[in-house]
C-alpha atoms as a PDB file:
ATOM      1  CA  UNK A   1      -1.659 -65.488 -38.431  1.00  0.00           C
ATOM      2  CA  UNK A   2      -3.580 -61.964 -38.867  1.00  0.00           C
ATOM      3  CA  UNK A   3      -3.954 -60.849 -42.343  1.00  0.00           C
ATOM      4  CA  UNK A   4      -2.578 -58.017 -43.929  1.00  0.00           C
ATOM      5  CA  UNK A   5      -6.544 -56.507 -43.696  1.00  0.00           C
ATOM      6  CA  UNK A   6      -6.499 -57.232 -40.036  1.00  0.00           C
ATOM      7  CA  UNK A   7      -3.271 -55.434 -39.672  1.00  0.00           C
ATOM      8  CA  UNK A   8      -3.904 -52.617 -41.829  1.00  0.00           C
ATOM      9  CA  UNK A   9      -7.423 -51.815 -39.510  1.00  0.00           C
ATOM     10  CA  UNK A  10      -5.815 -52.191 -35.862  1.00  0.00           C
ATOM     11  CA  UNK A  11      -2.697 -50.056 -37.466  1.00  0.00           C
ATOM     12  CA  UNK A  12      -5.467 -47.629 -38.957  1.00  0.00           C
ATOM     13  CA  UNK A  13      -7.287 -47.671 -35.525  1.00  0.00           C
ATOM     14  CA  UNK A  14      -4.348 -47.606 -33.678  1.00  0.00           C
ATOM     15  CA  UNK A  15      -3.398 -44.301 -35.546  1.00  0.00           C
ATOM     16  CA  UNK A  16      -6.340 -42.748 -34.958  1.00  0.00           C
ATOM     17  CA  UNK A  17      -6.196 -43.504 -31.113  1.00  0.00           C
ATOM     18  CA  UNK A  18      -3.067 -41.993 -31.154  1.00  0.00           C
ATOM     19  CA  UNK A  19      -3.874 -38.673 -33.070  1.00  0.00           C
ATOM     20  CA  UNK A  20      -7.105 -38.186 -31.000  1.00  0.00           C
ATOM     21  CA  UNK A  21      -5.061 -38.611 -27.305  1.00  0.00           C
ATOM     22  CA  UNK A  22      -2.477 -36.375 -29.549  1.00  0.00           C
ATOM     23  CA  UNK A  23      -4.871 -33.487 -30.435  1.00  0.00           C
ATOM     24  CA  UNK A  24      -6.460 -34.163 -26.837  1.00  0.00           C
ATOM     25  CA  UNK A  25      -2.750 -33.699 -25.197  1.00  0.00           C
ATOM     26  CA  UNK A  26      -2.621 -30.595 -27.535  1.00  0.00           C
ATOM     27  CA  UNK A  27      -5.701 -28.999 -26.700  1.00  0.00           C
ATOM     28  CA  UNK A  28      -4.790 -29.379 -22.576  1.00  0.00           C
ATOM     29  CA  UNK A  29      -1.518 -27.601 -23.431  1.00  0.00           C
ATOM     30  CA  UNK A  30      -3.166 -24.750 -25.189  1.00  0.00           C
ATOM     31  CA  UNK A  31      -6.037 -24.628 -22.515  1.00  0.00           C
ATOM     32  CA  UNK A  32      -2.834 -24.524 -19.923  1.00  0.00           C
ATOM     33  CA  UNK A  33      -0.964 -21.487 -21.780  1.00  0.00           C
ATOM     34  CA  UNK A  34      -4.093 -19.558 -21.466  1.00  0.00           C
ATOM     35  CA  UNK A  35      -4.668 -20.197 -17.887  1.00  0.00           C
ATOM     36  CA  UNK A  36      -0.831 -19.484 -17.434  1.00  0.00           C
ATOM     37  CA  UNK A  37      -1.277 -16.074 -19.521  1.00  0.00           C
ATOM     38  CA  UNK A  38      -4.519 -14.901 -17.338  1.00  0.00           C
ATOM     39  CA  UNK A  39      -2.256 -15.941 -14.033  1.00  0.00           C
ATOM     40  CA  UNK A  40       0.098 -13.643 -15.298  1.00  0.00           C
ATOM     41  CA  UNK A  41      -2.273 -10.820 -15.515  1.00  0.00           C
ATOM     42  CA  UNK A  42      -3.828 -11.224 -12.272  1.00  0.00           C
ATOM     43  CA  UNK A  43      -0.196 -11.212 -10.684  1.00  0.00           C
ATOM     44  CA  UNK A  44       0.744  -7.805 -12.458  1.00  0.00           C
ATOM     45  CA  UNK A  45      -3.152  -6.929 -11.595  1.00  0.00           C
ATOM     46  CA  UNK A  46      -2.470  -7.561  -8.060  1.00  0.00           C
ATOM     47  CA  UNK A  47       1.317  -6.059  -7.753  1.00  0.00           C
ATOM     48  CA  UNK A  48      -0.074  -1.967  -9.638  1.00  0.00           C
ATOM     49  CA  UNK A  49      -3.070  -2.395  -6.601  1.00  0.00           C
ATOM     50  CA  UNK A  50      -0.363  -3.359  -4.128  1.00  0.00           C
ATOM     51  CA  UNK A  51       2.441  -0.722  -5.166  1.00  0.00           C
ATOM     52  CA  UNK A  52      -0.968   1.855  -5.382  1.00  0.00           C
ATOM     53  CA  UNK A  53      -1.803   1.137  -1.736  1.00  0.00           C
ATOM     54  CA  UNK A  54       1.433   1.443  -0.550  1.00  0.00           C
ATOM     55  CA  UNK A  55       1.881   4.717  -2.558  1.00  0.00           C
ATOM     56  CA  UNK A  56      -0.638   6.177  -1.011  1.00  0.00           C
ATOM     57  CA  UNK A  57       0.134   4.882   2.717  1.00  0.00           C
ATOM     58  CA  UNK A  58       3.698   6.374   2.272  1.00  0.00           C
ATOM     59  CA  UNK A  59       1.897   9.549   1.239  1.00  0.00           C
ATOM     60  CA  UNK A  60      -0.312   9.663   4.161  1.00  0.00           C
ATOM     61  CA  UNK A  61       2.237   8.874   6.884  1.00  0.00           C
ATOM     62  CA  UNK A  62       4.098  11.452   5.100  1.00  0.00           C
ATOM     63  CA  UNK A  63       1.032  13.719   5.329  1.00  0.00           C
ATOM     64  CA  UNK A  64       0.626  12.635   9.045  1.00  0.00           C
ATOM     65  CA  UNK A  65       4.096  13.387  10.144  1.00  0.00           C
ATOM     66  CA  UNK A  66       3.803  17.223   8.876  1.00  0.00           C
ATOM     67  CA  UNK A  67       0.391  17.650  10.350  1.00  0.00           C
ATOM     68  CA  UNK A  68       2.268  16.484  13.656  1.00  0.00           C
ATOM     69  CA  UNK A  69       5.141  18.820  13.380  1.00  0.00           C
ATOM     70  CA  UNK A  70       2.391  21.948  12.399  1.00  0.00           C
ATOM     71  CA  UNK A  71       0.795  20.882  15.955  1.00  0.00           C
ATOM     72  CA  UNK A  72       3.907  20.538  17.749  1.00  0.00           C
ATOM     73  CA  UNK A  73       4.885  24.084  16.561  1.00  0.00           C
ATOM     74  CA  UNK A  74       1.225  25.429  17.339  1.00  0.00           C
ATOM     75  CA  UNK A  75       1.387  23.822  20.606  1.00  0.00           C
ATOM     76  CA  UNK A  76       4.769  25.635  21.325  1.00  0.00           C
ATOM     77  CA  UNK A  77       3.555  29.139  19.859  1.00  0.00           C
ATOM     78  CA  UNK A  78       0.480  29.083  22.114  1.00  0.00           C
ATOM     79  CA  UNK A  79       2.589  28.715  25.038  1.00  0.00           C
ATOM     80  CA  UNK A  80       4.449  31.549  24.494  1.00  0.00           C
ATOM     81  CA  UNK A  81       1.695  33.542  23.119  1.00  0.00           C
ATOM     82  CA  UNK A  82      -0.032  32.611  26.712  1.00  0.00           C
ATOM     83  CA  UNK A  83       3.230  33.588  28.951  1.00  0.00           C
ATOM     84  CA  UNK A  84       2.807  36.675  27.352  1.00  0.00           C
ATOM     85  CA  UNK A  85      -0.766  37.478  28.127  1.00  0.00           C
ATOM     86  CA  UNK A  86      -0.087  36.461  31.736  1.00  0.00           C
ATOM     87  CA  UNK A  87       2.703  38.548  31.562  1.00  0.00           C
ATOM     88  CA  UNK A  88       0.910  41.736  29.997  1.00  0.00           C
ATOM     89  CA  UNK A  89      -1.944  41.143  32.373  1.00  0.00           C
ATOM     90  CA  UNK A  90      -0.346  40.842  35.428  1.00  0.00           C
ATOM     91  CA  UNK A  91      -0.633  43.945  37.217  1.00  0.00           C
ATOM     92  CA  UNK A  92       1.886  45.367  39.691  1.00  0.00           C
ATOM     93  CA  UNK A  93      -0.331  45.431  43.172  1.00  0.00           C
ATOM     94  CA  UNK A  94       2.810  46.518  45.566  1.00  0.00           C
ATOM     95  CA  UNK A  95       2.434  49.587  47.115  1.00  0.00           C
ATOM     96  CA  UNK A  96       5.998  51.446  47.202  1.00  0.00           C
ATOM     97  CA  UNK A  97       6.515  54.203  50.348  1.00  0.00           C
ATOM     98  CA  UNK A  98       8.659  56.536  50.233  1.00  0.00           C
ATOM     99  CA  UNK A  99       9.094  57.643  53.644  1.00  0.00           C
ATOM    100  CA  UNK A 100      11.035  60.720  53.947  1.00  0.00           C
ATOM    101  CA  UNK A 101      12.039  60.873  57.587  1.00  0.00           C
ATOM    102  CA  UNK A 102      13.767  63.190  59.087  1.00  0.00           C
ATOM    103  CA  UNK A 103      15.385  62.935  62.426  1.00  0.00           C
ATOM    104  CA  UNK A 104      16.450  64.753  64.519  1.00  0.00           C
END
């Protein structure tokens, strides 16, 4: 049989195989929470730039539809503003007789 020497190195070696796969296993779960904690960040990172961009879309369409109705409306006034030139313009060409005849 081994003696107790023997036994006492491979349970010494043994132990220290097992602490250094230990502290190994450790040291991946550390090197895991930080990747998990920068993941994190770039996620929050990314939502703020999306929520910005779509902030400012909603702002521009909203700019765009107002800009539309201001042209609409401009559009409209200039069409009346132009019946009424054509209507102060136009000049009344008809030649009216009176013809005061008397018979008889």
């Amino acid at each position: 049989m081994a003696s107790s020497l023997q036994i006492t190195v491979l349970t010494l070696i043994s132990a220290i195989v097992l602490t250094a796969n230990f502290h190994r296993r450790l040291k991946a779960v550390d090197d895991m929470k930080v990747r998990l904690g920068k993941m994190i960040l770039a996620v929050h990172s990314q939502s703020k730039y999306i929520r910005s961009l779509a902030r400012s879309t909603l702002n521009l369409r909203r700019l765009y539809r107002s800009k539309l109705l201001i042209r609409d409306k401009t559009y409209v006034r200039c069409e009346d503003i132009t019946d009424l030139i054509k209507k102060a313009t136009s000049i009344d060409c008809r030649l009216h007789i009176l013809d005061a005849c008397l018979s008889g």
